[in-house]
C-alpha atoms as a PDB file:
ATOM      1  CA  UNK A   1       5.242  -9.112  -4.907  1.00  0.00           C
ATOM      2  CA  UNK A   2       4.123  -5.556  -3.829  1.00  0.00           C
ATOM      3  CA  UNK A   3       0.908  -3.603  -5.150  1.00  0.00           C
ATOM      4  CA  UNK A   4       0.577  -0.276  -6.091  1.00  0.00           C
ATOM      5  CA  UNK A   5      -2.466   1.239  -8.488  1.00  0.00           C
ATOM      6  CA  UNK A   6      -2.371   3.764 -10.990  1.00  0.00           C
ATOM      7  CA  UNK A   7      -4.689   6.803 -11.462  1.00  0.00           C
ATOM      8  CA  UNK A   8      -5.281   6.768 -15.090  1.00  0.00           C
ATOM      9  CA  UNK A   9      -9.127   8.367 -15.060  1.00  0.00           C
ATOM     10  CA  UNK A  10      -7.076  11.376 -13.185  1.00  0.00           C
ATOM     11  CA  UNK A  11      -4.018  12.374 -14.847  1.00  0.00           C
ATOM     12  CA  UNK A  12      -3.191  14.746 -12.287  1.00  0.00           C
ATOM     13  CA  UNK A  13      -2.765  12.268  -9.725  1.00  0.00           C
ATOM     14  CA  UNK A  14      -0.137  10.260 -11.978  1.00  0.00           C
ATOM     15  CA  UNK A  15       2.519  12.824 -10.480  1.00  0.00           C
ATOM     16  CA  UNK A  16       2.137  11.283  -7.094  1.00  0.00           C
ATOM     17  CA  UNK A  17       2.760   7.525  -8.048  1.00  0.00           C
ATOM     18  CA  UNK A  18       5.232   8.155  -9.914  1.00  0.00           C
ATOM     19  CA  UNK A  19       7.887   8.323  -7.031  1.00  0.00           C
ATOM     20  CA  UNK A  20       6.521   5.800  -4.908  1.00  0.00           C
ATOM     21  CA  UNK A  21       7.293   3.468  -8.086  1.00  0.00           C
ATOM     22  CA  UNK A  22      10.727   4.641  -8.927  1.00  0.00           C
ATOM     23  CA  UNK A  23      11.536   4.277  -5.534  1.00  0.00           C
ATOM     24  CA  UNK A  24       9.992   0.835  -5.307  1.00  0.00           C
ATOM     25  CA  UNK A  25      10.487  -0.592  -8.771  1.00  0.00           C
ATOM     26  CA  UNK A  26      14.100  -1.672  -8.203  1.00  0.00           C
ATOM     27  CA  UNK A  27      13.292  -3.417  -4.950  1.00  0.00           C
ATOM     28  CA  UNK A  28      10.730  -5.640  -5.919  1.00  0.00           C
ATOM     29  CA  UNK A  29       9.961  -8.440  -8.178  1.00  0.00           C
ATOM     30  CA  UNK A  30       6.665  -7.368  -9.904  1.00  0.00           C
ATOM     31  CA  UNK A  31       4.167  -4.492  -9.207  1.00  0.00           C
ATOM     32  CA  UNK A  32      -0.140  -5.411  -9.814  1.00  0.00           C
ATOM     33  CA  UNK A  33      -3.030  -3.884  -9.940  1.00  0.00           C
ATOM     34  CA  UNK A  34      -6.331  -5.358  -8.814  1.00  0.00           C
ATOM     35  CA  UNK A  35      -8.183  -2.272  -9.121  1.00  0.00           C
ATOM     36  CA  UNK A  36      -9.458  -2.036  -5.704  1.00  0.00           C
ATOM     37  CA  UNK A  37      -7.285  -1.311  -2.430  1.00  0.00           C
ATOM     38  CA  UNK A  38     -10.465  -3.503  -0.298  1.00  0.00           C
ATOM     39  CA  UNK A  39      -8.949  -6.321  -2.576  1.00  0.00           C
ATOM     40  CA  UNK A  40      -4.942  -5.345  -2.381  1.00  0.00           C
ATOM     41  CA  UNK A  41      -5.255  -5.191   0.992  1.00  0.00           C
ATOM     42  CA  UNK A  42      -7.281  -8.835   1.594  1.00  0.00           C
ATOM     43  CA  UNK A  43      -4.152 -10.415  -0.807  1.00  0.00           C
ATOM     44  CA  UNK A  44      -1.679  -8.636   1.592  1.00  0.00           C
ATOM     45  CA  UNK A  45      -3.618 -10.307   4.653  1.00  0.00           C
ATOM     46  CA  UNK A  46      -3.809 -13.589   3.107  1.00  0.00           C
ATOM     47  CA  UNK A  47      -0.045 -13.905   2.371  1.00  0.00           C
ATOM     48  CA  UNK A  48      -0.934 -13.455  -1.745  1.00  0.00           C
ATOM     49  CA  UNK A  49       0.893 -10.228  -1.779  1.00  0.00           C
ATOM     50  CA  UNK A  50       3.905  -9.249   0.419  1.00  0.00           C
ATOM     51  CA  UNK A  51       3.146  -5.125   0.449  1.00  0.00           C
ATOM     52  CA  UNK A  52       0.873  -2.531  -0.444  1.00  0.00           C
ATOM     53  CA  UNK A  53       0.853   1.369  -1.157  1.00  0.00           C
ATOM     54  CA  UNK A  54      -1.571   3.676  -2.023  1.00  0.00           C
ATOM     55  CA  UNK A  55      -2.030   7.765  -2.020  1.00  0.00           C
ATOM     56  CA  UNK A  56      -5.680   9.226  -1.571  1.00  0.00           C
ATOM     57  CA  UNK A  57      -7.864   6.781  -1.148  1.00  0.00           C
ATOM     58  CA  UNK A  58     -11.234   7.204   1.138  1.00  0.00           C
ATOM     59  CA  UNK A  59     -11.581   5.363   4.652  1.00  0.00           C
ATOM     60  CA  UNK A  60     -13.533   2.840   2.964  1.00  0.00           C
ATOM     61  CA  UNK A  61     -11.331   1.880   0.776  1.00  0.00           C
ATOM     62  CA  UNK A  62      -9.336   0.920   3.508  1.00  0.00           C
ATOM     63  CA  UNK A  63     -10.478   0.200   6.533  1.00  0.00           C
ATOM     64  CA  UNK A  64     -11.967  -3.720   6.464  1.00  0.00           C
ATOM     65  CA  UNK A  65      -8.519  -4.368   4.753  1.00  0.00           C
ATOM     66  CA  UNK A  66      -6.599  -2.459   7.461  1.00  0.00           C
ATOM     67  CA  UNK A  67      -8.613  -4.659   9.984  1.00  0.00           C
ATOM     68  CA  UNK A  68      -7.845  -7.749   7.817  1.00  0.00           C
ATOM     69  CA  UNK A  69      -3.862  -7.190   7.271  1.00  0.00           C
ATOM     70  CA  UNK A  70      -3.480  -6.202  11.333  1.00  0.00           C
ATOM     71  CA  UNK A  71      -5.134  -9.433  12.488  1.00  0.00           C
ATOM     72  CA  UNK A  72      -3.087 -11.755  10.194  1.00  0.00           C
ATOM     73  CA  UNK A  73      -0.435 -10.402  11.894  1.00  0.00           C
ATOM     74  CA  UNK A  74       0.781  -7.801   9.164  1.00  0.00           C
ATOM     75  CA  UNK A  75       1.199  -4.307   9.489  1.00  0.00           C
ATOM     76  CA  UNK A  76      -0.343  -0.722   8.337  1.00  0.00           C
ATOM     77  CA  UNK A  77       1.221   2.236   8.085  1.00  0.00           C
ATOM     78  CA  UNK A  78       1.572   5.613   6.489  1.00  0.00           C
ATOM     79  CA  UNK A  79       4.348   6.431   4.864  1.00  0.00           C
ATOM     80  CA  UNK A  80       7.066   7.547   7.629  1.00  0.00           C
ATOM     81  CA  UNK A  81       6.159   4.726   9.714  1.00  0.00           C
ATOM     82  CA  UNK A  82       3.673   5.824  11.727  1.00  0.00           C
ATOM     83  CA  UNK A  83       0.321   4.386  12.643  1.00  0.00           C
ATOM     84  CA  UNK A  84      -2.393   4.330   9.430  1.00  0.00           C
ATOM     85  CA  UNK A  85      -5.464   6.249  10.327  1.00  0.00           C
ATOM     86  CA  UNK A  86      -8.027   6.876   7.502  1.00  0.00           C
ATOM     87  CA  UNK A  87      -7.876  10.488   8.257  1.00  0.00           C
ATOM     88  CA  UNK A  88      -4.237  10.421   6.173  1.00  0.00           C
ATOM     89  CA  UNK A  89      -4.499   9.586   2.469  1.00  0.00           C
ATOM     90  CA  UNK A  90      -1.381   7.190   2.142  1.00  0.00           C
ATOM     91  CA  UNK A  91      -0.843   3.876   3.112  1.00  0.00           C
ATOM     92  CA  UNK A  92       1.501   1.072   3.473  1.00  0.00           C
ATOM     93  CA  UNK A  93       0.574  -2.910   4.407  1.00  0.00           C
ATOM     94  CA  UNK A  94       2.518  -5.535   4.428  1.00  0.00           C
ATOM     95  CA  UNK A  95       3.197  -9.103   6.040  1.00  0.00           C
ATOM     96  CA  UNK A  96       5.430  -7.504   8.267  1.00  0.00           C
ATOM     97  CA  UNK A  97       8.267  -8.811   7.400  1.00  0.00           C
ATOM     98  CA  UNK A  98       9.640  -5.944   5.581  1.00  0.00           C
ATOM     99  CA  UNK A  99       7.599  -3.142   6.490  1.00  0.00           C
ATOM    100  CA  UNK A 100      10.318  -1.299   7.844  1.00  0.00           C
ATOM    101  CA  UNK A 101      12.628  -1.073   4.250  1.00  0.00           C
ATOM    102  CA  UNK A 102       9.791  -0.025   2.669  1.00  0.00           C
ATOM    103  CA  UNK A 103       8.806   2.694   4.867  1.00  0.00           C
ATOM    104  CA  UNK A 104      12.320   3.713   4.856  1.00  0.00           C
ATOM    105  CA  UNK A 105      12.307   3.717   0.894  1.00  0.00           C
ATOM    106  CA  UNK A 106       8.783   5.580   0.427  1.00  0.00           C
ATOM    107  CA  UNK A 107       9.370   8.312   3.469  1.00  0.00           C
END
């Protein structure tokens, strides 16, 4: 299962999810949404969800679930595969399993 939210109270943000999920819909089983990335990212961390993207979110949004996902042994990203910092406003988690195809797919 992978997670990825929508942006409905901005409509100009819409443009920006909308590749992520045509690039991801036909390589996953279902897409959710929780409603909060804090949440996304505790599911992804607790073996719930298998991945997690996101585009402009705040650093606290992110960063106890970042801290969560790494010390289950997952890993966070951005979206070439590089390190997450909250100064960047995408991100990719998963169990770490397939972190790599989905950076691939999403860079």
């Amino acid at each position: 299962m992978h997670s990825n939210r929508f942006f409905l109270r901005n409509r100009t943000l819409l443009a920006g999810c909308y590749p992520s999920m045509e690039i991801m819909l036909p390589n996953v089983r279902d897409i959710r949404r929780a409603g909060a990335a804090a949440l996304d990212l505790a599911y992804v961390s607790y073996g719930q969800l298998d991945g997690f993207n996101e585009i402009n979110l705040h650093p606290w949004d992110t960063a106890a679930g970042w801290l969560l996902v790494e010390k289950a042994g997952g890993l966070v990203s951005v979206f070439s595969g590089t390190p997450y910092s909250t100064c960047i406003p995408e991100i990719v988690a998963s169990n770490g399993a397939f972190h790599r195809q989905v950076d691939k797919h999403l860079e």
